[in-house]
N, C-alpha and C. Protein backbone atom coordinates (compact mmCIF):
# COMPACT_ATOMS: atom_id res chain seq x y z
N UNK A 1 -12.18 -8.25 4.00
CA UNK A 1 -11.56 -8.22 2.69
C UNK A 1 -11.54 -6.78 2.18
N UNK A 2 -10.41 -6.39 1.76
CA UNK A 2 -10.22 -5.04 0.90
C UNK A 2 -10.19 -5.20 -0.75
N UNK A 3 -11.21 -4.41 -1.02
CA UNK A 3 -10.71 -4.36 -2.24
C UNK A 3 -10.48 -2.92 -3.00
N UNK A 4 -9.50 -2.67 -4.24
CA UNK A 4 -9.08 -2.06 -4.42
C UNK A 4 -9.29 -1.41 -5.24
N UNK A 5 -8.89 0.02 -5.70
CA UNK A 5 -9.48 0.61 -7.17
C UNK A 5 -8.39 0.88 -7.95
N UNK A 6 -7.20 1.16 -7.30
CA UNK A 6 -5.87 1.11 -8.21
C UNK A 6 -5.01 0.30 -6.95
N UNK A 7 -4.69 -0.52 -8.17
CA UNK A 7 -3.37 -1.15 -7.82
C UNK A 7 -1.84 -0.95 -8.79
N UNK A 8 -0.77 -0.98 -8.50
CA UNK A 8 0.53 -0.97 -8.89
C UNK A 8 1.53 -1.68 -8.41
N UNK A 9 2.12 -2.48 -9.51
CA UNK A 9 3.31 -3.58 -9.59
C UNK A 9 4.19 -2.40 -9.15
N UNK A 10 5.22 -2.99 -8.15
CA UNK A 10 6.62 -2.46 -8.16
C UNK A 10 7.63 -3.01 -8.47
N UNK A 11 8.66 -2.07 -9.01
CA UNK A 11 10.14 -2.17 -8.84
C UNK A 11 10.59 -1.89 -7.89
N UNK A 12 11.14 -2.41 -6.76
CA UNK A 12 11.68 -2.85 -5.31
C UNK A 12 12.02 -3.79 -4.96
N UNK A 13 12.95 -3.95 -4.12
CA UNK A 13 13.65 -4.98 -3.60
C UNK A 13 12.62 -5.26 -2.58
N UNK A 14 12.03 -4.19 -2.13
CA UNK A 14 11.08 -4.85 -0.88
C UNK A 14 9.95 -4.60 -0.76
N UNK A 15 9.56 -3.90 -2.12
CA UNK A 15 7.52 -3.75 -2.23
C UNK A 15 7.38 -4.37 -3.59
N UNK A 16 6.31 -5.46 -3.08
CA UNK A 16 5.75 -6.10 -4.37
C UNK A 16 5.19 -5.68 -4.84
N UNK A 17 4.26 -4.69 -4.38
CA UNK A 17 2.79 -4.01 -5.16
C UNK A 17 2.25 -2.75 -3.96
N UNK A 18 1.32 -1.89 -4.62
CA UNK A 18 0.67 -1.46 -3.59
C UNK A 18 -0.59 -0.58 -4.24
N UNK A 19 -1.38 -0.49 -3.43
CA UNK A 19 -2.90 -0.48 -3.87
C UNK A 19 -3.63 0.82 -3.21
N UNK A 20 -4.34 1.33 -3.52
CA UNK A 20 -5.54 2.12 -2.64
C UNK A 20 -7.21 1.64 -3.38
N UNK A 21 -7.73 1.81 -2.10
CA UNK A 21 -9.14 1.74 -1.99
C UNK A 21 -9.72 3.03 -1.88
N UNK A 22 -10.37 3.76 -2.91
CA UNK A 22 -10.80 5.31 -2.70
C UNK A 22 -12.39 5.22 -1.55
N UNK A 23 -13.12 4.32 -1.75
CA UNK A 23 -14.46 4.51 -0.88
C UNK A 23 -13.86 3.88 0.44
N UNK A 24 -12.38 3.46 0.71
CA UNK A 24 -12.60 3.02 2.44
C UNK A 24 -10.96 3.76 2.43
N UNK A 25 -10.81 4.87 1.92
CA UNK A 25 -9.56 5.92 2.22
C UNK A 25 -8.59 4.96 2.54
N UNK A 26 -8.03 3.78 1.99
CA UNK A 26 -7.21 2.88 2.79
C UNK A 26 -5.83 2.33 1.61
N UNK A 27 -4.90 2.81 1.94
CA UNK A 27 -3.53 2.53 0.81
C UNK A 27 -2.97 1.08 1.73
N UNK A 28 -2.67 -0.10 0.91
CA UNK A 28 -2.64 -1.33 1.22
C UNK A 28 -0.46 -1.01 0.45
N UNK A 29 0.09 -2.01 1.40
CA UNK A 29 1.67 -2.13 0.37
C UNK A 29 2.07 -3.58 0.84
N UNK A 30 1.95 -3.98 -0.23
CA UNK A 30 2.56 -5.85 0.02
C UNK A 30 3.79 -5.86 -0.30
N UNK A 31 4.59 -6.71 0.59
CA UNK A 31 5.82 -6.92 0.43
C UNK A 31 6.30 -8.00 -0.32
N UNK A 32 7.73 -8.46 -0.25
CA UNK A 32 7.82 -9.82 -1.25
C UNK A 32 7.50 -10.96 -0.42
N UNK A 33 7.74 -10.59 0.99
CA UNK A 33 7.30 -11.77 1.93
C UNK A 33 6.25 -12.09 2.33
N UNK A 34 5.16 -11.79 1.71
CA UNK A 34 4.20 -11.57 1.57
C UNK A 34 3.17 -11.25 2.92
N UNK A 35 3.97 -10.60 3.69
CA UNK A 35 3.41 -9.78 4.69
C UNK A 35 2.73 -8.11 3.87
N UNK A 36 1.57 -7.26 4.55
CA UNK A 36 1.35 -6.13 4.12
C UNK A 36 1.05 -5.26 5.16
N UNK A 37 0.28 -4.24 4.42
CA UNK A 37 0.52 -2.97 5.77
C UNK A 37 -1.00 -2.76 4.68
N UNK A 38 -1.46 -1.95 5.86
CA UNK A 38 -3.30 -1.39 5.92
C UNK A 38 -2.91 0.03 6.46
N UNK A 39 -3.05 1.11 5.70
CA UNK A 39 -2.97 2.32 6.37
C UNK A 39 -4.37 2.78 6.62
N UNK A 40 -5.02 3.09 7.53
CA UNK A 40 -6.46 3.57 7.90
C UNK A 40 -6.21 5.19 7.61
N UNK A 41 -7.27 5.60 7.03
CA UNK A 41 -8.00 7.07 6.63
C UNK A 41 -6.91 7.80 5.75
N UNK A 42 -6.14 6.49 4.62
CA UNK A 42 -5.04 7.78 4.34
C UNK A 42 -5.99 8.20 2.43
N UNK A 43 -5.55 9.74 2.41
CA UNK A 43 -6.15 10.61 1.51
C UNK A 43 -5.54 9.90 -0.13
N UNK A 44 -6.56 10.45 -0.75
CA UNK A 44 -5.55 9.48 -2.30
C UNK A 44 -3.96 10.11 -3.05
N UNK A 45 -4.36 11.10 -2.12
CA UNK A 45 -2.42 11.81 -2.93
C UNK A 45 -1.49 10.65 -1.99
N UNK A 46 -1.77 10.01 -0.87
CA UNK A 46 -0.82 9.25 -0.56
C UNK A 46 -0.57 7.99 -1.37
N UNK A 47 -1.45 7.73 -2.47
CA UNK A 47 -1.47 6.73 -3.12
C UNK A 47 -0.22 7.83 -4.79
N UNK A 48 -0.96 8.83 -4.98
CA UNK A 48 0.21 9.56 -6.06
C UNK A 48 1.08 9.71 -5.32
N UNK A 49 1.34 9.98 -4.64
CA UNK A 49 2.66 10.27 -3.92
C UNK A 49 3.77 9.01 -3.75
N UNK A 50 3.11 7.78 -3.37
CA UNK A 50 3.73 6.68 -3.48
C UNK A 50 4.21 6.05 -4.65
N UNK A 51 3.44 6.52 -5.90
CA UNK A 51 3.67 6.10 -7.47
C UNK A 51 4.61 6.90 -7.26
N UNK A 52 5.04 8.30 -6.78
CA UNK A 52 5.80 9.06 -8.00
C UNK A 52 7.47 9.46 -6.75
N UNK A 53 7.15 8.05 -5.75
CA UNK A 53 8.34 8.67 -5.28
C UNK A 53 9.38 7.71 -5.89
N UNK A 54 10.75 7.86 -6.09
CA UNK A 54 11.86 7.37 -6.51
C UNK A 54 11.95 6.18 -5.61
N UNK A 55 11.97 6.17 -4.24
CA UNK A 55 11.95 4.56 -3.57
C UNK A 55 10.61 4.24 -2.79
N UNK A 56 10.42 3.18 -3.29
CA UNK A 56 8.74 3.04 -2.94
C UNK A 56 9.41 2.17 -1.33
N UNK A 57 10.20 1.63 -1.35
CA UNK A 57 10.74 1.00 -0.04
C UNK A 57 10.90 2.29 1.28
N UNK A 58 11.18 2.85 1.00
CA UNK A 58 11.52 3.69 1.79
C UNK A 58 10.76 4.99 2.08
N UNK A 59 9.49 5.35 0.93
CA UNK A 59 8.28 5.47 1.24
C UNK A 59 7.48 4.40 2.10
N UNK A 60 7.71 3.27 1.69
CA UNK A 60 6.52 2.65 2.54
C UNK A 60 6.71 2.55 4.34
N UNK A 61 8.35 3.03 4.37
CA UNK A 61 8.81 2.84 5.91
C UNK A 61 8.40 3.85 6.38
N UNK A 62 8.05 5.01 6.31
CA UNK A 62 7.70 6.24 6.16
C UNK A 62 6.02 6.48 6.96
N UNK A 63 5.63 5.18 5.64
CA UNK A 63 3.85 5.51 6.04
C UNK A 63 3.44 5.61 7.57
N UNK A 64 4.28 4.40 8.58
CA UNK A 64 3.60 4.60 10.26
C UNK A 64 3.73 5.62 10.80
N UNK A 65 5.06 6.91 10.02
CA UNK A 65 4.92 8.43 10.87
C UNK A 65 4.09 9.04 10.34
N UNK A 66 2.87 8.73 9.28
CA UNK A 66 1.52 9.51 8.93
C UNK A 66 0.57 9.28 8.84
N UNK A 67 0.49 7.88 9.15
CA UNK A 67 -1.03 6.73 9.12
C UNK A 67 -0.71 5.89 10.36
N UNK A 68 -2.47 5.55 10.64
CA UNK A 68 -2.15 4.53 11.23
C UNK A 68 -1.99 3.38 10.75
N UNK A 69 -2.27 2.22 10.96
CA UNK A 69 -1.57 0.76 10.28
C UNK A 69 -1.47 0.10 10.85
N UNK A 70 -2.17 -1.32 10.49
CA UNK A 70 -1.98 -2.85 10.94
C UNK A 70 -1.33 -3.38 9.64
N UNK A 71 -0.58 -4.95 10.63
CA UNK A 71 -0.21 -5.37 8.99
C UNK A 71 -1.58 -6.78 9.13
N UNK A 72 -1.16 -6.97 7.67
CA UNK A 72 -2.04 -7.86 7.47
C UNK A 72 -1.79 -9.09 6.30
N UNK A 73 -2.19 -10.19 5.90
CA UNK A 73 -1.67 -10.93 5.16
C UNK A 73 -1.94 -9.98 3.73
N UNK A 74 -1.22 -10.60 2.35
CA UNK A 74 -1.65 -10.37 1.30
C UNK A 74 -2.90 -10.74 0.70
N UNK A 75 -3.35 -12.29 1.39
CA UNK A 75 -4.36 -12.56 1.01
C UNK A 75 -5.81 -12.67 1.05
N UNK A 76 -5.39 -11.01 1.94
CA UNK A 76 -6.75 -10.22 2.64
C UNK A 76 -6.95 -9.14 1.86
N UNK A 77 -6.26 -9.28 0.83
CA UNK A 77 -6.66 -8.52 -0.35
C UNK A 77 -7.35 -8.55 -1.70
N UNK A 78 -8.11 -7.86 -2.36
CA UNK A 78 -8.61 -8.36 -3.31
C UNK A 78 -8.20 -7.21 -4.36
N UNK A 79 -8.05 -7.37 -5.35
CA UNK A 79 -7.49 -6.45 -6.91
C UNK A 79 -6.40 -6.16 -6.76
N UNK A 80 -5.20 -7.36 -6.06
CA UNK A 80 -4.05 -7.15 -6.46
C UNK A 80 -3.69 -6.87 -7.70
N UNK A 81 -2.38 -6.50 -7.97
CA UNK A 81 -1.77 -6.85 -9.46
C UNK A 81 -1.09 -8.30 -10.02
């Protein structure tokens, strides 16, 4: 189970939310299908960086050329929004 220290609702057609965990370096992005993605060891500007980009969809396609990543259900998450 992950849990989270900030989480954020999106506006997207294809990210529901997305989260970071600062003590396990780990940015979580749930989709509407409620599939998600686990990025391992990513730093917390990837979590500002993801708030402050204009398409969070197309950031999140982005994340496997800089993290690694499994996906994982949503409801392996804890402090959604």
């Amino acid at each position: 189970m992950i849990t989270l220290t900030d989480a954020t609702k999106a506006t997207s057609r294809s990210v529901d939310w997305f989260g970071y965990s600062v003590p396990a370096r780990v940015l979580v992005v749930a989709y509407k299908d409620s599939t998600a993605i686990y990025t391992y060891d990513a730093p917390p500007s990837a979590y500002r960086e993801m708030l402050a980009a204009p398409s969070k969809g197309v950031f999140a396609n982005r994340l496997d050329e800089r993290y690694t990543y499994r996906r994982i259900t949503s409801a392996e998450v804890q402090g959604a929004p």
